[in-house]
Structures are given as structure tokens and as C-alpha cells.
C-alpha atoms as a PDB file:
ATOM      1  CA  UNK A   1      -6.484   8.100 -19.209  1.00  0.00           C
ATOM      2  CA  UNK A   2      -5.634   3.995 -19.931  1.00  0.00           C
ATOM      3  CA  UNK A   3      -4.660   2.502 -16.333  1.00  0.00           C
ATOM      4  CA  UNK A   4      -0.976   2.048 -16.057  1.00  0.00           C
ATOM      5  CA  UNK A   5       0.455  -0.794 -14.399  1.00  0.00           C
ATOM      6  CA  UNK A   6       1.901  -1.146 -10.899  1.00  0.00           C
ATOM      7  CA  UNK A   7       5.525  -2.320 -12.256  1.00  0.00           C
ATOM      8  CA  UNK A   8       5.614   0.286 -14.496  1.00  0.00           C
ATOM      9  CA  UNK A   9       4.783   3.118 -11.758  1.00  0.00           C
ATOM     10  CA  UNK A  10       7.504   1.277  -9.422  1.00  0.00           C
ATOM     11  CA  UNK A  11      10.218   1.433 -11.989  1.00  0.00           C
ATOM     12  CA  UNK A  12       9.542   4.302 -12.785  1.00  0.00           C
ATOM     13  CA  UNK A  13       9.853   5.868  -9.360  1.00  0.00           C
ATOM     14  CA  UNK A  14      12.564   3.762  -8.364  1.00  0.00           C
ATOM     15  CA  UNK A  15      14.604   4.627 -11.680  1.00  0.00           C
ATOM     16  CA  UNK A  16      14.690   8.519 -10.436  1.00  0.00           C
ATOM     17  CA  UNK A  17      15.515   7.243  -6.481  1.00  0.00           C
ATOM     18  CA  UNK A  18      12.103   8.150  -5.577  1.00  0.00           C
ATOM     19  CA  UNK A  19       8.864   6.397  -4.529  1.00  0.00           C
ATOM     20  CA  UNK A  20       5.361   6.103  -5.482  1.00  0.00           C
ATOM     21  CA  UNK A  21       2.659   6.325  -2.991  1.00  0.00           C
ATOM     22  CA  UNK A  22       0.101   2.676  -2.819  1.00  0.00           C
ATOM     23  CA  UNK A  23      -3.188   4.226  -1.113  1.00  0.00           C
ATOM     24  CA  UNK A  24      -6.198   1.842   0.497  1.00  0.00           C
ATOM     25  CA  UNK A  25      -9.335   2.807  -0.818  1.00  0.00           C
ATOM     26  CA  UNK A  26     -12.654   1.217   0.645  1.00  0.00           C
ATOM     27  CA  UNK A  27     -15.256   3.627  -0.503  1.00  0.00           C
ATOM     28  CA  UNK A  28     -15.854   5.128  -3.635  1.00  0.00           C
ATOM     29  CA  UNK A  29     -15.563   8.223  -1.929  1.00  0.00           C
ATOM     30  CA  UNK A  30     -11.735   7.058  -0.823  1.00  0.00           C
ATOM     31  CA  UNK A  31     -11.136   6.455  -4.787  1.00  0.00           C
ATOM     32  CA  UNK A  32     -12.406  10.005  -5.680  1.00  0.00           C
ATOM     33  CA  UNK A  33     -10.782  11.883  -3.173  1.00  0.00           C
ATOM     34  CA  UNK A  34      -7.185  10.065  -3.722  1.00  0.00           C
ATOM     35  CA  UNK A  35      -7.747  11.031  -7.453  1.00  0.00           C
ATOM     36  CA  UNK A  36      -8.429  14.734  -6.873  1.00  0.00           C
ATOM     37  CA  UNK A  37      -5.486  14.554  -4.685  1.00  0.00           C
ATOM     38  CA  UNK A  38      -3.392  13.305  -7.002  1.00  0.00           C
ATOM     39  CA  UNK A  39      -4.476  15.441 -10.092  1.00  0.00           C
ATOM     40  CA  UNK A  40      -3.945  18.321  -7.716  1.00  0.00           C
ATOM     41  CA  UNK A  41      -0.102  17.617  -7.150  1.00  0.00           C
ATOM     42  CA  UNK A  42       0.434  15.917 -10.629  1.00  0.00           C
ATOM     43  CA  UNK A  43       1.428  12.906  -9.267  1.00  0.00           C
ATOM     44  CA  UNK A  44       1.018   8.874 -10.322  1.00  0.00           C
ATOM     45  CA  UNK A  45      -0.541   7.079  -7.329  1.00  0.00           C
ATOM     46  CA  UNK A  46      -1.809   3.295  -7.251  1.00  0.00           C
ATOM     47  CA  UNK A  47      -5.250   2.195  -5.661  1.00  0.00           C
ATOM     48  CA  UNK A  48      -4.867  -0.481  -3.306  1.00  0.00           C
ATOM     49  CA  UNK A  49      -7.839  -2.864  -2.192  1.00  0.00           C
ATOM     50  CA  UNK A  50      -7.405  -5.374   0.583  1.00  0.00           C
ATOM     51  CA  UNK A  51      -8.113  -8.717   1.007  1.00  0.00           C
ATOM     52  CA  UNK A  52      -9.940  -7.208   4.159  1.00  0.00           C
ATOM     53  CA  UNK A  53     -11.641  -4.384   2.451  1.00  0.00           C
ATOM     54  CA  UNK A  54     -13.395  -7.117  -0.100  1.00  0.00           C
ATOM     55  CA  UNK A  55     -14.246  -8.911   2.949  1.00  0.00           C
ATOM     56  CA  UNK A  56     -16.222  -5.712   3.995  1.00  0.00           C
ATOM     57  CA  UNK A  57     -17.865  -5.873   0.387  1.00  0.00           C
ATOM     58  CA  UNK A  58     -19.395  -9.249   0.880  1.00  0.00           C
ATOM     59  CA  UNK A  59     -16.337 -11.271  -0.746  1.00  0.00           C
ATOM     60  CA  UNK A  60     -16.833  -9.531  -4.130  1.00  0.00           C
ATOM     61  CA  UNK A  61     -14.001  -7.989  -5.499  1.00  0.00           C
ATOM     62  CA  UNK A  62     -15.604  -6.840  -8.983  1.00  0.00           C
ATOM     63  CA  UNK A  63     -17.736  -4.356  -7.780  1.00  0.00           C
ATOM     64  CA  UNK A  64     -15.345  -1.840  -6.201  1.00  0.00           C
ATOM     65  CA  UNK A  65     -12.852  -2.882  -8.643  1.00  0.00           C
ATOM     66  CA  UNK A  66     -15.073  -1.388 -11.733  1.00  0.00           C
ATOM     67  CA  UNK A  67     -15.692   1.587  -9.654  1.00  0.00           C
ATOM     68  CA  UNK A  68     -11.670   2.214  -9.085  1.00  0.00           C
ATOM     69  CA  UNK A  69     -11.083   1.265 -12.694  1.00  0.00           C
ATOM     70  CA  UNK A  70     -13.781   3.895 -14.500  1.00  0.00           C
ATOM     71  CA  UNK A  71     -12.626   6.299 -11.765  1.00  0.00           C
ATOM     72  CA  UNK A  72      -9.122   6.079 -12.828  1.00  0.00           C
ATOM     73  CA  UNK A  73      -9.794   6.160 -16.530  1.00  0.00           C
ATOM     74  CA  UNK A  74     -11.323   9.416 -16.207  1.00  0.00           C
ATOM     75  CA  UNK A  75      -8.657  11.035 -14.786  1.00  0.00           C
ATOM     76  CA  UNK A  76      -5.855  12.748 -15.887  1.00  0.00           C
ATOM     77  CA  UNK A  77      -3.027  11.372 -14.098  1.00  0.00           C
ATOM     78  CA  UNK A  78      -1.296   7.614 -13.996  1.00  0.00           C
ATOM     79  CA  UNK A  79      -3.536   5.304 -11.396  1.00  0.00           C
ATOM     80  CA  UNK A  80      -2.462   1.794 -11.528  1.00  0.00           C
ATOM     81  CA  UNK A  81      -4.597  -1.071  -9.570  1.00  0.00           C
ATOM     82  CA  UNK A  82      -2.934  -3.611  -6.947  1.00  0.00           C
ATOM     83  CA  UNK A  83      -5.115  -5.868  -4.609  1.00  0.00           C
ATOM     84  CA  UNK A  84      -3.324  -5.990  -1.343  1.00  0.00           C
ATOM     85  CA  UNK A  85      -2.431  -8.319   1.522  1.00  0.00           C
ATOM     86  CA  UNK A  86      -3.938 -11.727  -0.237  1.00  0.00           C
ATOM     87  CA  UNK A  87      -3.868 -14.654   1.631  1.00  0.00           C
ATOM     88  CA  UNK A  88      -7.178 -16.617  -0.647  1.00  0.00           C
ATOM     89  CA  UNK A  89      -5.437 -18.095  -3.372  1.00  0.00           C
ATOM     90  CA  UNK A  90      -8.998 -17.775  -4.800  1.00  0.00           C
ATOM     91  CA  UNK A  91      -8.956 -13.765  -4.671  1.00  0.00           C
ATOM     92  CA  UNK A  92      -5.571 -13.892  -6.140  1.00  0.00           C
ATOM     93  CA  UNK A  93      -6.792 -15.759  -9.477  1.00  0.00           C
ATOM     94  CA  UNK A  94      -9.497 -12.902  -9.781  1.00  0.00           C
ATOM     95  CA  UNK A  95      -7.188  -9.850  -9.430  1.00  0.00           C
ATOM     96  CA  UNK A  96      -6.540 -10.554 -13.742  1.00  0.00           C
ATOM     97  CA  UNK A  97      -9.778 -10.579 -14.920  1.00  0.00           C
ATOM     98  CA  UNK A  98     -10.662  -7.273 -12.249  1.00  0.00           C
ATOM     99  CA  UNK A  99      -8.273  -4.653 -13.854  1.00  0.00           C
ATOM    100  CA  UNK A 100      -5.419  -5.432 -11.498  1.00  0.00           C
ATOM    101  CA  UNK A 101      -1.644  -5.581 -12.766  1.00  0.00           C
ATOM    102  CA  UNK A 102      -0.764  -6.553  -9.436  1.00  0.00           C
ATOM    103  CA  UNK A 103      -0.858  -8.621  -5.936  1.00  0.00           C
ATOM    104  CA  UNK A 104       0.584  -8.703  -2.645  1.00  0.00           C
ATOM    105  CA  UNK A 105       0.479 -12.278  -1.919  1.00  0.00           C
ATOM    106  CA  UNK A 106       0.699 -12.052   2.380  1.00  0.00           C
ATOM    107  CA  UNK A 107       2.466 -15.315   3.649  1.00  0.00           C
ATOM    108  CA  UNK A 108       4.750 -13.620   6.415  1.00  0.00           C
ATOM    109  CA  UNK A 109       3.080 -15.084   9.085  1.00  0.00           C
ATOM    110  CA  UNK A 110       4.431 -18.392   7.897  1.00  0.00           C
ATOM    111  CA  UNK A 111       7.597 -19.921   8.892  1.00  0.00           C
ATOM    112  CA  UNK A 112      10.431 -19.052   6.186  1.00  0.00           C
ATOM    113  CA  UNK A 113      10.398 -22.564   4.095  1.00  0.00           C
ATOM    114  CA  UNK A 114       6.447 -22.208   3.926  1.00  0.00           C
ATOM    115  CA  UNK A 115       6.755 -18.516   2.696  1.00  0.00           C
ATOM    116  CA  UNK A 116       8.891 -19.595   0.121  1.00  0.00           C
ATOM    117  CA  UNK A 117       6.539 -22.507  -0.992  1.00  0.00           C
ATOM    118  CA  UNK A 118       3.423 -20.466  -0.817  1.00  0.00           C
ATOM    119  CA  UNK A 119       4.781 -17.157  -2.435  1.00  0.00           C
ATOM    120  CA  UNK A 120       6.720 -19.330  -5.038  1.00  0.00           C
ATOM    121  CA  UNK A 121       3.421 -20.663  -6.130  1.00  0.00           C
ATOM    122  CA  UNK A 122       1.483 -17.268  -6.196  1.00  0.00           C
ATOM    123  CA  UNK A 123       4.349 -15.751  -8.022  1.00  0.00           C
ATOM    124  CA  UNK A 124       4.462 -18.348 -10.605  1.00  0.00           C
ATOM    125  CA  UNK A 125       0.367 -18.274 -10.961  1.00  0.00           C
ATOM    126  CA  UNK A 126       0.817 -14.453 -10.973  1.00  0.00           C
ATOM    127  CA  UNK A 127       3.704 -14.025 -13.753  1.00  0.00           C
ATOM    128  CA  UNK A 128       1.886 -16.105 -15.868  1.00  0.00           C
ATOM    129  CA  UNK A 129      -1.318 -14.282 -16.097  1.00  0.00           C
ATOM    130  CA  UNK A 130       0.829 -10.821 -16.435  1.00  0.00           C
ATOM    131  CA  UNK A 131       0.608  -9.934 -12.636  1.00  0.00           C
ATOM    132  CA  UNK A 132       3.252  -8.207 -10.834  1.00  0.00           C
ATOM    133  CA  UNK A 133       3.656  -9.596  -7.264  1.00  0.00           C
ATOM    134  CA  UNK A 134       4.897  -8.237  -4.341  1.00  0.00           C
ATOM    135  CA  UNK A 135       5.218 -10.299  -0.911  1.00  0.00           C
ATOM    136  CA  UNK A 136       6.679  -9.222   2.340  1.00  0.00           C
ATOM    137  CA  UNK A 137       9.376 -10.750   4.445  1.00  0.00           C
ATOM    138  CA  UNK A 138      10.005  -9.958   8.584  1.00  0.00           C
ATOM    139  CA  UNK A 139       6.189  -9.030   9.730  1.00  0.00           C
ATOM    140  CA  UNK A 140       5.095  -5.970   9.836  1.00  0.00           C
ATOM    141  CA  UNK A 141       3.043  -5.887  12.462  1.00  0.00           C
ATOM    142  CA  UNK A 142      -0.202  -4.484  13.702  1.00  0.00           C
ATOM    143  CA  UNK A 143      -2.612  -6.840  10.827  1.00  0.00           C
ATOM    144  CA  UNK A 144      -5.850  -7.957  11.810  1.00  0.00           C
ATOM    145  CA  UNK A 145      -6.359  -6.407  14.920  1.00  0.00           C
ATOM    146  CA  UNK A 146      -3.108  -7.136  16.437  1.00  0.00           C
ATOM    147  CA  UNK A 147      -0.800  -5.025  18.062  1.00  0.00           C
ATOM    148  CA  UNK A 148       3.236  -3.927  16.737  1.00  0.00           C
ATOM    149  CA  UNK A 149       5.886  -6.623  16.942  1.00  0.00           C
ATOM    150  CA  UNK A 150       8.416  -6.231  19.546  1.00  0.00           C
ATOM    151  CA  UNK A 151      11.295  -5.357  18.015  1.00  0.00           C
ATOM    152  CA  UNK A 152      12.993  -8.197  19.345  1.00  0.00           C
ATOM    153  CA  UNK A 153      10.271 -10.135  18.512  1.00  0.00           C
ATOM    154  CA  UNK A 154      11.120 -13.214  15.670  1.00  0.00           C
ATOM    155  CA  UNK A 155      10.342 -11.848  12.192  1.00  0.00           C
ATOM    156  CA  UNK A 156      10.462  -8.344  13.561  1.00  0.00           C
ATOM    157  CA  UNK A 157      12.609  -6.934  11.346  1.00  0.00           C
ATOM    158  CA  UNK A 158      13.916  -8.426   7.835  1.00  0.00           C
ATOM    159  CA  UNK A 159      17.421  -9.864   7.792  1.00  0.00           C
ATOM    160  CA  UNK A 160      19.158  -9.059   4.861  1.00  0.00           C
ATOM    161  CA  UNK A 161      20.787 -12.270   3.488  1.00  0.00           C
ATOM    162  CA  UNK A 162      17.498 -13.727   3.999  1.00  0.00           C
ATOM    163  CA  UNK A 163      16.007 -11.567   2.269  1.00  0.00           C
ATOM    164  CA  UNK A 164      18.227 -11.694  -1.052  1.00  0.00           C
ATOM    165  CA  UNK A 165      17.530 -15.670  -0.769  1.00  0.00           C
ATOM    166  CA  UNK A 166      13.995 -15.326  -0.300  1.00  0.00           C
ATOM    167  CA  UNK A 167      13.765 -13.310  -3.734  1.00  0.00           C
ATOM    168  CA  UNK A 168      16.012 -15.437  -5.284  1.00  0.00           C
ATOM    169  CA  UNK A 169      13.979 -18.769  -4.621  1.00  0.00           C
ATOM    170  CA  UNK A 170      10.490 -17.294  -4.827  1.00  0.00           C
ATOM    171  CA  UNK A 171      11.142 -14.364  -8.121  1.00  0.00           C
ATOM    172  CA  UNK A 172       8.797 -11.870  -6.312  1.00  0.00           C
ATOM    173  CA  UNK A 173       8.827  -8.816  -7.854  1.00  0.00           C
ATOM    174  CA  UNK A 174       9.045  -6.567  -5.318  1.00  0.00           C
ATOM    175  CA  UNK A 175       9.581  -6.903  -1.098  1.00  0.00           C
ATOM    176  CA  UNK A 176       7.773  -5.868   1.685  1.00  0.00           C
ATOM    177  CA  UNK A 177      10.567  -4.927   4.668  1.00  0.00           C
ATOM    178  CA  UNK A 178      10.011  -4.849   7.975  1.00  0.00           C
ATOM    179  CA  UNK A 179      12.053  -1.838   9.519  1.00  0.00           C
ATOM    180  CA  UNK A 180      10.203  -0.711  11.895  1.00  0.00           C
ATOM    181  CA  UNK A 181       6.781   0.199  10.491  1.00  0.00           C
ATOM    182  CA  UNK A 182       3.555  -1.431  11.833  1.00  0.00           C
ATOM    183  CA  UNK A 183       0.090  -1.484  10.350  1.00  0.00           C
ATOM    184  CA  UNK A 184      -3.086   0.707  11.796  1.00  0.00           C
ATOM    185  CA  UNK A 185      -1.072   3.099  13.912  1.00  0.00           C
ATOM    186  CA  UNK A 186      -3.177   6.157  14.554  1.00  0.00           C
ATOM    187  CA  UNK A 187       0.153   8.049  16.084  1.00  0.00           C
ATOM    188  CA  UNK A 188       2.351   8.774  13.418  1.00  0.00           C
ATOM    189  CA  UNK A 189       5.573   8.288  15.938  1.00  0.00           C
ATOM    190  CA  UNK A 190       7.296   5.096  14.635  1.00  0.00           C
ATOM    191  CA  UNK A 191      11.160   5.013  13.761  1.00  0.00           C
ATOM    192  CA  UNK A 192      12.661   3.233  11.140  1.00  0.00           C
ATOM    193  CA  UNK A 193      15.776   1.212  11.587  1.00  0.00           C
ATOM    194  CA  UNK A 194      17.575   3.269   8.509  1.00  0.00           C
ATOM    195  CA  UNK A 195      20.726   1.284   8.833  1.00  0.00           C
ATOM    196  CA  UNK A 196      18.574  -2.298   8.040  1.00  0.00           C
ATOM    197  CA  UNK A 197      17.533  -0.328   5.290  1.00  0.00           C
ATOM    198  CA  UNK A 198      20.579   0.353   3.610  1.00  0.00           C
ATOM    199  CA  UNK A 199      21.629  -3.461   3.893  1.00  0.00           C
ATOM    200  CA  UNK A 200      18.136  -4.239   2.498  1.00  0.00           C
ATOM    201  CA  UNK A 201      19.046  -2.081  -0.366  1.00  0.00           C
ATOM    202  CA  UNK A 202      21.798  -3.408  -1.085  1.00  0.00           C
ATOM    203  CA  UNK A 203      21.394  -6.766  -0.597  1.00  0.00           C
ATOM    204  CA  UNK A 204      18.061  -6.874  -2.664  1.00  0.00           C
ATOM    205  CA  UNK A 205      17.729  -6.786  -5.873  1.00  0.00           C
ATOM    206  CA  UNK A 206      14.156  -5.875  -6.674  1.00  0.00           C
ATOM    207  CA  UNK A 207      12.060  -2.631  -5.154  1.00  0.00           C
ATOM    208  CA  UNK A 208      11.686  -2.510  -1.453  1.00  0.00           C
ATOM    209  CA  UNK A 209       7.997  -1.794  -0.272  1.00  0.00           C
ATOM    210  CA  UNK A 210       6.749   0.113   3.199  1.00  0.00           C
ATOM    211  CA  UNK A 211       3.977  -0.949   4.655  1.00  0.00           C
ATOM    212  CA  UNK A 212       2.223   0.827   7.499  1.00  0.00           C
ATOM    213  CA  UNK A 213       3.254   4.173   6.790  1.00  0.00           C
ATOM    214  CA  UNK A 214       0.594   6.365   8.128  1.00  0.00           C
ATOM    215  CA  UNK A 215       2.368   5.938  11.576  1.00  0.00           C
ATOM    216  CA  UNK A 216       5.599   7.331  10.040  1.00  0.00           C
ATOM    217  CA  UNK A 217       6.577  11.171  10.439  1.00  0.00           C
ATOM    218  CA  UNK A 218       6.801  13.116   7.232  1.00  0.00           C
ATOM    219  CA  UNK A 219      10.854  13.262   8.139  1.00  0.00           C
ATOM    220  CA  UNK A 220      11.525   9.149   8.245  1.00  0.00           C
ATOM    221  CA  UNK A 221       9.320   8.650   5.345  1.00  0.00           C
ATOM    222  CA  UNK A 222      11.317  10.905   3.002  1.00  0.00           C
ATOM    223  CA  UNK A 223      14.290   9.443   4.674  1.00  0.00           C
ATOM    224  CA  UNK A 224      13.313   5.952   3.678  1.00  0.00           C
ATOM    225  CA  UNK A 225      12.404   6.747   0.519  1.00  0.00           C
ATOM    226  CA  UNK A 226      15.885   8.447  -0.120  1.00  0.00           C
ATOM    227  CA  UNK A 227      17.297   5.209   1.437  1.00  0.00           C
ATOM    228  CA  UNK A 228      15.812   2.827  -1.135  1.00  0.00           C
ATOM    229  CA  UNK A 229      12.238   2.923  -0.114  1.00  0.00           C
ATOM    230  CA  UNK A 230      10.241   2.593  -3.967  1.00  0.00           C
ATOM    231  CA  UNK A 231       6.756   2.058  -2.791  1.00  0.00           C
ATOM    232  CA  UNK A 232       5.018   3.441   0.338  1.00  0.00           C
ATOM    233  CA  UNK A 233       1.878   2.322   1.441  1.00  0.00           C
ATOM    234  CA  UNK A 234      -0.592   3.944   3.268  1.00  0.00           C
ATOM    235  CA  UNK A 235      -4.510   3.305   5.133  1.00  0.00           C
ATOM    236  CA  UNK A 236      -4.782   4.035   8.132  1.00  0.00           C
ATOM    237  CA  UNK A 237      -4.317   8.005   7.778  1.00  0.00           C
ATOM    238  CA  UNK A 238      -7.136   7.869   4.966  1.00  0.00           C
ATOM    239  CA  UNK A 239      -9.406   6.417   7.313  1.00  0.00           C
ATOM    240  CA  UNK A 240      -8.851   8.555  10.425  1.00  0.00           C
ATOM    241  CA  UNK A 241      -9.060  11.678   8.120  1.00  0.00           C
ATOM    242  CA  UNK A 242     -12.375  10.506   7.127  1.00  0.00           C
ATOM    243  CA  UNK A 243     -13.908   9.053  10.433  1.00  0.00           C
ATOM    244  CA  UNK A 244     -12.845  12.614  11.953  1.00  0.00           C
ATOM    245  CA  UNK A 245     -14.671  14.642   9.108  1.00  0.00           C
ATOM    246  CA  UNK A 246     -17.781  13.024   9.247  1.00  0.00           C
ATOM    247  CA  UNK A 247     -17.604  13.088  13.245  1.00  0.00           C
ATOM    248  CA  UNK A 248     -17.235  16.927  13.114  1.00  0.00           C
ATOM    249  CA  UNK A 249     -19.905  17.027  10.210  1.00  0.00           C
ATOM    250  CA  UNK A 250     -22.615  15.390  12.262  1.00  0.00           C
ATOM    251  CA  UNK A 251     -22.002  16.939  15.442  1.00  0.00           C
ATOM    252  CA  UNK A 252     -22.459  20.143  13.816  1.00  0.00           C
ATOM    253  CA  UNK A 253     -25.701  19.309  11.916  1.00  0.00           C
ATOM    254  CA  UNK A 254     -26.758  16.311  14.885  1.00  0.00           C
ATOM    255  CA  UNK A 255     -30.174  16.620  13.075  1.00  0.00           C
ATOM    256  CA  UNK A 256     -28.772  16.194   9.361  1.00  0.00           C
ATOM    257  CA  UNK A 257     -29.864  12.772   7.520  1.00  0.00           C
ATOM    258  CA  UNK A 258     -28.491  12.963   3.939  1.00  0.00           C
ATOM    259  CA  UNK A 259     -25.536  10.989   3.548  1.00  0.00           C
ATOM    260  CA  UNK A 260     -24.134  13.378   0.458  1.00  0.00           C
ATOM    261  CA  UNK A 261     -23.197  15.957   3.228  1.00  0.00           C
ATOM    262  CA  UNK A 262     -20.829  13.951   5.717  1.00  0.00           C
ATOM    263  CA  UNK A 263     -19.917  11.947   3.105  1.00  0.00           C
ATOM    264  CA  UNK A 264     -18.497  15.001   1.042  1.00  0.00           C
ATOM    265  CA  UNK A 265     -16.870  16.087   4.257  1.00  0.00           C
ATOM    266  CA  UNK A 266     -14.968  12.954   4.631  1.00  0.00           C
ATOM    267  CA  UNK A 267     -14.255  13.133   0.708  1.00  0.00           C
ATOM    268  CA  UNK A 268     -12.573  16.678   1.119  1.00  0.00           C
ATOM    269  CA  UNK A 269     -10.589  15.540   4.376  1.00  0.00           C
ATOM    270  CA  UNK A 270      -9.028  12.636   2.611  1.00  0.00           C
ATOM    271  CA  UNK A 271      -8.041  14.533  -0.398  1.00  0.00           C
ATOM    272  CA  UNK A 272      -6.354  16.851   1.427  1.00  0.00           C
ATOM    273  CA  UNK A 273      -4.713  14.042   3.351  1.00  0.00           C
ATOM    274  CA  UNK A 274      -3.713  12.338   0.399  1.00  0.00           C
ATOM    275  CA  UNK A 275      -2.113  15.553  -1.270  1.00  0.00           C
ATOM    276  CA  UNK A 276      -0.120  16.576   2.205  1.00  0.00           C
ATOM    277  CA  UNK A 277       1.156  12.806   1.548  1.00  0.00           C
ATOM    278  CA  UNK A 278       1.923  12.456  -2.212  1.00  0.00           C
ATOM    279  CA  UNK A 279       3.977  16.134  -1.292  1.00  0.00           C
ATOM    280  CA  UNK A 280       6.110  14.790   1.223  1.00  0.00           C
ATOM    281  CA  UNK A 281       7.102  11.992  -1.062  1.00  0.00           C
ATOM    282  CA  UNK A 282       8.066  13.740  -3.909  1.00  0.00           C
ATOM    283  CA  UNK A 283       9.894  16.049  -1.437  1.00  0.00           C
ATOM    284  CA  UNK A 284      12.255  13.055  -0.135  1.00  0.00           C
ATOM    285  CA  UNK A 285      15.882  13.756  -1.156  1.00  0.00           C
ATOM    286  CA  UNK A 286      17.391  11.899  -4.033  1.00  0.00           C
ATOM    287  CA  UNK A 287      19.381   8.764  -2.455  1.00  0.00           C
END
């Protein structure tokens, strides 16, 4: 079916207090197995590629961009495309012509006033070539290799009033919170500060975003989602369900050499990651 646009998944969710699910892919085996997953449970999901992923692929964003694009087309549920945590300004102007209908433009690990400025900019460049854009505010740790924030760390959590102005001077639309989430957790133990979140909610006036998800239990994400939560995204949990099929695959067959068969493995272990998550979700209470 025609690709549907991040914005218009968002609303959507967020019109019926409820949340759409933002997945990293990295492999054309990640695209086809968060498909399947989401044909299986009828649900809309968007395909996110990082700024780090097209790293992986040489700096070119086109070719796993067409792959995610013909993939979605031949499906049979909404997919929308969104390029995730961009700090190039060059990989932003490319997202357009790439099938993307949105960016997250990453400048949290500036100070405030040079968040503003550099977001303001990306959001202008974005809204103008018909891009949605979504930035975050407070870090949310655990990018790049580095560890959580302490909670009492600067920019460890999002302060509300700050967060209303932020939005107001930079016309994002949509925010990244930090609540308590952090990025690449492989323990899926964190707790969200549910109080912030309610100020967040109602202090902001444009769909809150959660990043680093996979290292929040099934109970706190349908909490947050209930709470104002419109777009979760998740990576890690894709990537440890596949690293741990293939694993199992080749220790079983240690003599094995086609790719097709631990590759398929780690296909069938992220789709059924990906449907245990787009469940939970849609399971989260109305707010």
C-alpha cells in the first residue's frame, strides 16, 4: 500500500490516547520481519533508520531507504519512513528526496540556546520541504556508546516550562522527553518518572516521543503511553532478538555456511519481538 506519513500515524495515535510504535531497522531482514509483525497484529508501525545505521552503510542513505520503501509498499498495513537521531545537516537535506516524511534532528547534547538555534534551523529547512521533525529535549542517555545519565545529572530529565518554550521558539513537531529512559539497555528494568510525564503533557503542546524503550517493562510502557506517551521508539530489543537467534542457529549447525539459514532465524526472532511489542502498545489503557 502508498507509504503514509509519520505525522499522520502520530496524530492518528495520539487522537485515540494511544501510541504508535518507531522501530530501527538496519538490515533488510529487520524491515521484513517488522512488516510481518505488523501485518500479523494489524497494526501501523514506522521504520526508523539512524544517522548511525547509515554510517554502517558506508554514508549512503538511498540504498536501505529503497529497500524499506518497496518493502513497505508491498504490504498491507500503514509503514511510514523517519530517519532518526540526525546530527549531519547534510543527511537531513536527503531524508526528502529518500521517501522520508520525517527527521529527528538530535541537538540535545547542546547547551539550551544552541538547541534552539540548531533545531530552529532544521525545523525551518524541514517544514519547508514537507518534513515532519521531531527533536528531543533533557538527554536521553546511553547514545554512542555511553552509559545512562544520572538522574541528577544536568539534562537528565526534561523540565517542563522549558520544554513548552523550547517548542514554542523552535516549532518542532513533536518532543523527545527524557523521563527516565536511556538508549541500548539490554535489561529491560528502567522506571519512568510518570509524574514528569504528566507535567510534560500538559505543558506541551505537540506529541511527546520515548526514546530507548527496549529497556522499559511491558507495564511502564503502557503506562506512559496512557500518560501522554504518542510515539515509542525502539532498537535495541530488535537487535538482541536477532544477535541471540543467529547465536543459537550457528551453534547448532557450527558447520553451516549459508547465510539464508541464520539469517532467517534472526528474521523469525525479530518478528516475533516486534509483534510481543506492537501488542503491548495497543494494550496500554486509554489516558
Amino acid at each position: 500500500m502508498p507509504l503514509c506519513t509519520t505525522g499522520e500515524l502520530v496524530a492518528d495515535a495520539a487522537s485515540h490516547h494511544g501510541a504508535v510504535v518507531a522501530l530501527n531497522v538496519i538490515t533488510l531482514e529487520h524491515i521484513e520481519a517488522v512488516i510481518a509483525a505488523a501485518e500479523h497484529v494489524n497494526e501501523p508501525v514506522i521504520l526508523q533508520v539512524s544517522e548511525n545505521a547509515v554510517k554502517f552503510r558506508a554514508g549512503r542513505l538511498h540504498p536501505v531507504a529503497a529497500a524499506a520503501v518497496a518493502a513497505a509498499r508491498a504490504g498491507t498495513v500503514p509503514v511510514a519512513l523517519h530517519l532518526d537521531h540526525v546530527k549531519s545537516g547534510e543527511l537531513l537535506r536527503q531524508a526528502a528526496d529518500c521517501g522520508f516524511s520525517s527527521v529527528m534532528f538530535d541537538a540535545a547534547h547542546l547547551s539550551y540556546e544552541e538547541n534552539v538555534t540548531a533545531t530552529r534551523t532544521a525545523a525551518d529547512w524541514a517544514h519547508s520541504n514537507g518534513l515532519w521533525l521531531e527533536a528531543e529535549l533533557g538527554e536521553v542517555g546511553g547514545k554512542d556508546g555511553n552509559g545512562p545519565l544520572d538522574a541528577h545529572a544536568p539534562g537528565a530529565r526534561t523540565e517542563p516550562g522549558e520544554a513548552r518554550r523550547f517548542v514554542e521558539e523552535t516549532g518542532v513537531d513533536a518532543l523527545a522527553v527524557a523521563i527516565g529512559s536511556s538508549h541500548a539497555m539490554t535489561t529491560r528494568d528502567a522506571a519512568l518518572d510518570h509524574t514528569l510525564l504528566a507535567a510534560l503533557h500538559d505543558a506541551v503542546p505537540v506529541p511527546l516521543v520515548l526514546h530507548g524503550s527496549s529497556g522499559v517493562p511491558d507495564a511502564e510502557i503502557r503506562r506512559a503511553v496512557a500518560g501522554g506517551i504518542s510515539k515509542v521508539n525502539i532498537g535495541t530489543a530488535l537487535s538482541i532478538a536477532m544477535t541471540g537467534a543467529i547465536r543459537a542457529q550457528l551453534d547448532a549447525d557450527p558447520r553451516g555456511v549459508d547465510p539464508r539459514h541464520y539469517l532467517a532465524a534472526g528474521r523469525r526472532a525479530v518478528t516475533d519481538t516486534v509483534v510481543q511489542l506492537l501488542t503491548t502498545v495497543a494494550a496500554a489503557p486509554v489516558g
